[in-house]
PDB file of N, CA and C in Angstrom:
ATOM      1  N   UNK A   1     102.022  78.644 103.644  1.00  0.00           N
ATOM      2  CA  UNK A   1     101.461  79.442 102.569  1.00  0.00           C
ATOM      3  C   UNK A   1     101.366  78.550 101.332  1.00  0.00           C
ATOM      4  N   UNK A   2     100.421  78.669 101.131  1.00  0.00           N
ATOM      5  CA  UNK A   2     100.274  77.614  99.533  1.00  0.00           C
ATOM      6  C   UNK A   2     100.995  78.645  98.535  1.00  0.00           C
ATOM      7  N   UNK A   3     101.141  77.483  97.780  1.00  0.00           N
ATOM      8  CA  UNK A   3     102.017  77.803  96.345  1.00  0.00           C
ATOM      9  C   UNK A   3     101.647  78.650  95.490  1.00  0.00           C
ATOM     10  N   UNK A   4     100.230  78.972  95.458  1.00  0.00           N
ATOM     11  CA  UNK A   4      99.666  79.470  94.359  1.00  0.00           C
ATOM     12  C   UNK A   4      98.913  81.019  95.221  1.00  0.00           C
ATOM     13  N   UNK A   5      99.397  81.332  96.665  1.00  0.00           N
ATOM     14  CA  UNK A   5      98.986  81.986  97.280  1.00  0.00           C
ATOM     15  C   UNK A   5     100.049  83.286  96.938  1.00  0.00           C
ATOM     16  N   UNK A   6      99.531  84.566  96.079  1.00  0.00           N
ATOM     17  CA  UNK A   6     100.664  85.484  95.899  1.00  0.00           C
ATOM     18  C   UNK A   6     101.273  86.336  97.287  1.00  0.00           C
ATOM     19  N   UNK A   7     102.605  86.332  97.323  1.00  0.00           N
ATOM     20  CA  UNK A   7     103.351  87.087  98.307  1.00  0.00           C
ATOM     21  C   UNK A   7     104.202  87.875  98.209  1.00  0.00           C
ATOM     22  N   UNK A   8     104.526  89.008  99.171  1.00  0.00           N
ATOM     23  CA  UNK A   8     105.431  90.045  98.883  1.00  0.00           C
ATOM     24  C   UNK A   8     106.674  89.830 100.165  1.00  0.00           C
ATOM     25  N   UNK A   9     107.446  90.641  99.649  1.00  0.00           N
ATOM     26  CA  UNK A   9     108.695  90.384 100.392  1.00  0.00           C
ATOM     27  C   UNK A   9     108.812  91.704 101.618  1.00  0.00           C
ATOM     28  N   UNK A  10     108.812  91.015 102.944  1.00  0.00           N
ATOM     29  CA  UNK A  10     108.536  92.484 104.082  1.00  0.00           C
ATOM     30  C   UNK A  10     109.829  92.521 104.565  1.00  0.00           C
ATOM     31  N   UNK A  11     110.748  93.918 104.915  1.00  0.00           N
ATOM     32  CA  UNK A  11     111.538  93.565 105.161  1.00  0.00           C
ATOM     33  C   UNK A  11     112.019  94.661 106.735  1.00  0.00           C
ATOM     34  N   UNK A  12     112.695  94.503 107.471  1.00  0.00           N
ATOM     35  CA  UNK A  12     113.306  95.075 108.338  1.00  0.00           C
ATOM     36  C   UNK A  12     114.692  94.916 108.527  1.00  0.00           C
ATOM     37  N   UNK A  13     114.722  96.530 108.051  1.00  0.00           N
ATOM     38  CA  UNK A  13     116.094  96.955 108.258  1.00  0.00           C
ATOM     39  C   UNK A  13     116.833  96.793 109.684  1.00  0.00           C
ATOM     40  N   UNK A  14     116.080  97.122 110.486  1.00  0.00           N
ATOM     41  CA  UNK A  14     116.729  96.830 111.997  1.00  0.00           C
ATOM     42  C   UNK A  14     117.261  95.629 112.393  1.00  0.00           C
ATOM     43  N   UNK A  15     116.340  94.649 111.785  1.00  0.00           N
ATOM     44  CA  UNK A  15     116.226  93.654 112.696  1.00  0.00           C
ATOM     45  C   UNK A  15     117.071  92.461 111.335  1.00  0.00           C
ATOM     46  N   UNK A  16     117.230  93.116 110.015  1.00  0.00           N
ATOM     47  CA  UNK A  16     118.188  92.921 109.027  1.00  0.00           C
ATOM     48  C   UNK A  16     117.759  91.432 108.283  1.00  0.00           C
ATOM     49  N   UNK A  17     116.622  91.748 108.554  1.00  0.00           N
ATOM     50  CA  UNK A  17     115.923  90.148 107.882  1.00  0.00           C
ATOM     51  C   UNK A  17     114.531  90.269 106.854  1.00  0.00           C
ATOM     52  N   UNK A  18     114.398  89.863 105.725  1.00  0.00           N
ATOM     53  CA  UNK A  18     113.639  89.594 104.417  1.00  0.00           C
ATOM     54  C   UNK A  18     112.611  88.241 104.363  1.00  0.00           C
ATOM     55  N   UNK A  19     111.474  88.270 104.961  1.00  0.00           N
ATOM     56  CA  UNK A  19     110.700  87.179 104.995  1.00  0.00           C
ATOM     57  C   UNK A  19     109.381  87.506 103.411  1.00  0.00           C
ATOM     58  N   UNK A  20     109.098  86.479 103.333  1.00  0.00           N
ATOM     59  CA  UNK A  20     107.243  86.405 102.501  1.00  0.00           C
ATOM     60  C   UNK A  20     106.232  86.570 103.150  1.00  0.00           C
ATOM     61  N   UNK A  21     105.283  87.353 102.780  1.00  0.00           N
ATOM     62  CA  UNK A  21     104.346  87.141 103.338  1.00  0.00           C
ATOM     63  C   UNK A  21     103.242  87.275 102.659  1.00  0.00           C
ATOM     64  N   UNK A  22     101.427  86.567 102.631  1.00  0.00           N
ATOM     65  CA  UNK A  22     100.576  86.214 101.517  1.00  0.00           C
ATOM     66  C   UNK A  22     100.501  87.864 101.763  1.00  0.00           C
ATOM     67  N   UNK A  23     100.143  87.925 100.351  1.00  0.00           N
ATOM     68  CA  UNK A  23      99.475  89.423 100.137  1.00  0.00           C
ATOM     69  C   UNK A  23      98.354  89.574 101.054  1.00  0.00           C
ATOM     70  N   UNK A  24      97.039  88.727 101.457  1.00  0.00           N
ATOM     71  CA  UNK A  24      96.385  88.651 102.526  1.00  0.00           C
ATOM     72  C   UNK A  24      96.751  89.355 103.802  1.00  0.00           C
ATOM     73  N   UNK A  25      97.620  88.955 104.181  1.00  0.00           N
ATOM     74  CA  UNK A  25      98.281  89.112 105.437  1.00  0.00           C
ATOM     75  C   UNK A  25      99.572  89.775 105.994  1.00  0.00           C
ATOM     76  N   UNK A  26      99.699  90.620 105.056  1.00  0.00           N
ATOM     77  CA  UNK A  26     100.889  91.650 104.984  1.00  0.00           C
ATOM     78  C   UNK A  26     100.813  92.516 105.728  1.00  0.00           C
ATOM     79  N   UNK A  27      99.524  93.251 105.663  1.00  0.00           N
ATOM     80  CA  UNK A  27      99.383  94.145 106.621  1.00  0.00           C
ATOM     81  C   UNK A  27      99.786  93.759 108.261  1.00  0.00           C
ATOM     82  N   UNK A  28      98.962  93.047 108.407  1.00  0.00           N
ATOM     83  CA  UNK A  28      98.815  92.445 110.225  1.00  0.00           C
ATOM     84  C   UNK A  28     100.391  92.117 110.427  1.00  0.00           C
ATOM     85  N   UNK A  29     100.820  91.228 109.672  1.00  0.00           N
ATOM     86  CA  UNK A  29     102.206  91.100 109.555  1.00  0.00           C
ATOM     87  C   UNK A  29     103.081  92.073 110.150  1.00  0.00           C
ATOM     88  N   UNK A  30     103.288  93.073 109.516  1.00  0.00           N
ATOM     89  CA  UNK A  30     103.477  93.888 109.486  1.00  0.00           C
ATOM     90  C   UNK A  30     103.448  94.746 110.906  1.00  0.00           C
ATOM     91  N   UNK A  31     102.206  95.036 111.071  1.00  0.00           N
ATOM     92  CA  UNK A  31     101.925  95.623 112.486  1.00  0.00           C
ATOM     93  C   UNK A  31     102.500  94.783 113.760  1.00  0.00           C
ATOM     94  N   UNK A  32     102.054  93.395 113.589  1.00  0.00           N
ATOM     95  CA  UNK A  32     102.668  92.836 114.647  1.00  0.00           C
ATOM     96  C   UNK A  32     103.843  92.740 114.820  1.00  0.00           C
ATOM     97  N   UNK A  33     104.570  92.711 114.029  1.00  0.00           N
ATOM     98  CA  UNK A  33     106.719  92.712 114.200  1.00  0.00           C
ATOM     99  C   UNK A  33     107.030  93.789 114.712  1.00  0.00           C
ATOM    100  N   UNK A  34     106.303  94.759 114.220  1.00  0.00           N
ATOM    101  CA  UNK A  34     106.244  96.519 114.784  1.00  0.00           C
ATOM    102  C   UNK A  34     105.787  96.284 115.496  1.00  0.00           C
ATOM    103  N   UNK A  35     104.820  95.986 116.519  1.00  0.00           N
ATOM    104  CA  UNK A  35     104.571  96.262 117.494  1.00  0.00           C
ATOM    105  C   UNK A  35     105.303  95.479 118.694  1.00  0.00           C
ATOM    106  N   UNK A  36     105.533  93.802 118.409  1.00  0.00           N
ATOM    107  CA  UNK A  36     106.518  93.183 119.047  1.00  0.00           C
ATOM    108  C   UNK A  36     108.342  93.808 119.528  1.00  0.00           C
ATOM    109  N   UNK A  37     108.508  94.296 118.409  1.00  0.00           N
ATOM    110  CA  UNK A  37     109.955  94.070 118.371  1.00  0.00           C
ATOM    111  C   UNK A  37     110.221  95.486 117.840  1.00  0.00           C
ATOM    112  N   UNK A  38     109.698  96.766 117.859  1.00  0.00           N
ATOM    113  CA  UNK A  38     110.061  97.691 117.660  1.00  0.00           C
ATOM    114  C   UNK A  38     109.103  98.623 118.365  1.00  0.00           C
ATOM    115  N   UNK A  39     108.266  98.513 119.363  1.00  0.00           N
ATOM    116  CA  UNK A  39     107.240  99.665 120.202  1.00  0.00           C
ATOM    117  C   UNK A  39     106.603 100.150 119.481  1.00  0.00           C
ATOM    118  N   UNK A  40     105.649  99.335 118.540  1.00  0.00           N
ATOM    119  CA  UNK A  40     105.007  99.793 117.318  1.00  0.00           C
ATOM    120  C   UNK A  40     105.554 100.768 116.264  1.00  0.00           C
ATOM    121  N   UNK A  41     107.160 101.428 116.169  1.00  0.00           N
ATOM    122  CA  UNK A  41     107.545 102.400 115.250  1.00  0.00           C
ATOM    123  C   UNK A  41     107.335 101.587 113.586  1.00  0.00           C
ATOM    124  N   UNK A  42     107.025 102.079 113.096  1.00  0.00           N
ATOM    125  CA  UNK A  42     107.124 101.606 111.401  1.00  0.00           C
ATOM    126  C   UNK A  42     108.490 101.454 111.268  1.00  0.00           C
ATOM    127  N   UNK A  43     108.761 100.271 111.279  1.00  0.00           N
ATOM    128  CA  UNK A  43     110.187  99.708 111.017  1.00  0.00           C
ATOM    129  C   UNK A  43     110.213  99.205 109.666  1.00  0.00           C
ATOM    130  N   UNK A  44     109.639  97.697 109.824  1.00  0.00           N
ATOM    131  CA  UNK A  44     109.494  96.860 108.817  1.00  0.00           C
ATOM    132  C   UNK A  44     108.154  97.527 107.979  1.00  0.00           C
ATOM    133  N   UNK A  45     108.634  96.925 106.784  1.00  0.00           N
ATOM    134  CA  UNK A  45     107.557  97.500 105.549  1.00  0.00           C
ATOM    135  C   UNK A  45     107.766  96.550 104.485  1.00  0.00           C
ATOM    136  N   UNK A  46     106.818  96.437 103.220  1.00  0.00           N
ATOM    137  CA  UNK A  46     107.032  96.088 102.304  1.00  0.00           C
ATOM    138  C   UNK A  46     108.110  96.340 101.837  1.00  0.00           C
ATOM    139  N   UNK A  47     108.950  95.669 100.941  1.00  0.00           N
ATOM    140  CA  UNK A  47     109.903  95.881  99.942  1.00  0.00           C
ATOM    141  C   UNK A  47     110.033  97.007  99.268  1.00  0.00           C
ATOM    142  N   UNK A  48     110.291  98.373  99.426  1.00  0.00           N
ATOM    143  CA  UNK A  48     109.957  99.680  98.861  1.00  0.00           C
ATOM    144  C   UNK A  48     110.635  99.212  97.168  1.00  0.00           C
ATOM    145  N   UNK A  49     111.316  98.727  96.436  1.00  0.00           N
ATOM    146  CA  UNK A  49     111.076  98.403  95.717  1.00  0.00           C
ATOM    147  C   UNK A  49     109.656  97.889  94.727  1.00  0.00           C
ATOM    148  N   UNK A  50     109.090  96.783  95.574  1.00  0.00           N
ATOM    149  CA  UNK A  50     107.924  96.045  95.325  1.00  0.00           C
ATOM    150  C   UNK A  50     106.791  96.701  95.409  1.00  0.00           C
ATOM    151  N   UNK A  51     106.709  97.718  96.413  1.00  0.00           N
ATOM    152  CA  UNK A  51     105.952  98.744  96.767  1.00  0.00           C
ATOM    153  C   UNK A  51     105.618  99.427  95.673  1.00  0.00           C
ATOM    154  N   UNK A  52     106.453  99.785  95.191  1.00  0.00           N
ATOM    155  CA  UNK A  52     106.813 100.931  93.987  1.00  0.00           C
ATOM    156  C   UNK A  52     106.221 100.297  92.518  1.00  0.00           C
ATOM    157  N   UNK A  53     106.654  98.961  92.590  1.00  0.00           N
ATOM    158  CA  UNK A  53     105.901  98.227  91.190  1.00  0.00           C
ATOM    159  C   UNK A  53     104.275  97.964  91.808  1.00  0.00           C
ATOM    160  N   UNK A  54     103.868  97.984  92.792  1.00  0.00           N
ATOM    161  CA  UNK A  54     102.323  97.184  92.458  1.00  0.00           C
ATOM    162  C   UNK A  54     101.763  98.295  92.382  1.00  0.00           C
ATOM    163  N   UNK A  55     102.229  99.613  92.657  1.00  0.00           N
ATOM    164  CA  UNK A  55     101.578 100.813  92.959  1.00  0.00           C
ATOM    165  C   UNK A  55     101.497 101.041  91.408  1.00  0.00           C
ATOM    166  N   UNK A  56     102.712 101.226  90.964  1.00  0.00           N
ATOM    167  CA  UNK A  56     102.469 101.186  89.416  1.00  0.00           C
ATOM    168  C   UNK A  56     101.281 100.683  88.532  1.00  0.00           C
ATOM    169  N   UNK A  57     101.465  99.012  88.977  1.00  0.00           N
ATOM    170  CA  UNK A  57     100.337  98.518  88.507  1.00  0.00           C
ATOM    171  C   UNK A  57      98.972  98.567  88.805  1.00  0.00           C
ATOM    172  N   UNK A  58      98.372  99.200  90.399  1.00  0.00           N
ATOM    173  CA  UNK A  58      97.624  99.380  90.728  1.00  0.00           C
ATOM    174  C   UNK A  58      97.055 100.256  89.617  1.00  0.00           C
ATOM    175  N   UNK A  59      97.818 101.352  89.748  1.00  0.00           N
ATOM    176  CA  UNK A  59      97.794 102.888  88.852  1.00  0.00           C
ATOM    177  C   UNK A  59      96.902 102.475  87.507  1.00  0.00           C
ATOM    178  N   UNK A  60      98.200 101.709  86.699  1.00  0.00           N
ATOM    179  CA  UNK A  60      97.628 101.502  85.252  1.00  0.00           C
ATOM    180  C   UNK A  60      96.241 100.695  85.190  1.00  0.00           C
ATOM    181  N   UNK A  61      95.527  99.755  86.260  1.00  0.00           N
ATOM    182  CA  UNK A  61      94.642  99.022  86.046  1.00  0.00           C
ATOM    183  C   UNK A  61      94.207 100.244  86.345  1.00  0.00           C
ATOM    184  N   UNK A  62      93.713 101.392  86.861  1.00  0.00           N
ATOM    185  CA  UNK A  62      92.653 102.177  87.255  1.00  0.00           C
ATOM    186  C   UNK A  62      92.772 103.071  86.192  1.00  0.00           C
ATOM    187  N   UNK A  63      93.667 102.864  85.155  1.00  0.00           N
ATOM    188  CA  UNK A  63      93.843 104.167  84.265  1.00  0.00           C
ATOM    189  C   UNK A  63      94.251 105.055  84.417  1.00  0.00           C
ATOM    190  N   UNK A  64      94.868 105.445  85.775  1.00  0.00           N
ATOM    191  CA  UNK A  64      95.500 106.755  86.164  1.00  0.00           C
ATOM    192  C   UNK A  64      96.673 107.397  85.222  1.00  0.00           C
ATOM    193  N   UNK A  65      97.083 105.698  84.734  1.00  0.00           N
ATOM    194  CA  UNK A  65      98.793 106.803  83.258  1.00  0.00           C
ATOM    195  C   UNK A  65      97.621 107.503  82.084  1.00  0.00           C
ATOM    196  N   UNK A  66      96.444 107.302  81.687  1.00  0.00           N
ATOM    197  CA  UNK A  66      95.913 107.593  80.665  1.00  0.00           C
ATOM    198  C   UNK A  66      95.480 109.002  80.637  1.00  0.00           C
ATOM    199  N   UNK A  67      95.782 109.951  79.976  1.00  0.00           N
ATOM    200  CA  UNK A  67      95.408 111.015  79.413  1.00  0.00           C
ATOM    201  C   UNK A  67      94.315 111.334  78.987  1.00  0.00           C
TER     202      UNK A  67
END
């Protein structure tokens, strides 16, 4: 992953491990660990923390806090 490539932190509780991954490629990421190593259940996910801030920021770029 290049340096300047932004990434989020995916994590699985089961399997008790915290990797990066490019924002690009989070999704697929994602699906494939679930589908490998857990029978596709939604295990691993974004950082529900991190989750919680881009959503935020998603929000405010669209104007959604504005009245």
């Amino acid at each position: 992953m290049a340096e300047d490539t932004p990434s989020v932190p995916v994590h699985c509780p089961d399997c008790e491990t915290t990797t990066r991954v490019a924002m690009a490629d989070v999704a697929d990421a994602i699906e494939r660990h679930n589908d490998q190593l857990h029978d596709g259940e939604d295990v691993a996910r974004v950082d529900p923390d991190v989750a919680e801030q881009l959503a935020d920021l998603v929000a405010e770029d669209l104007g959604l806090f504005e009245e």
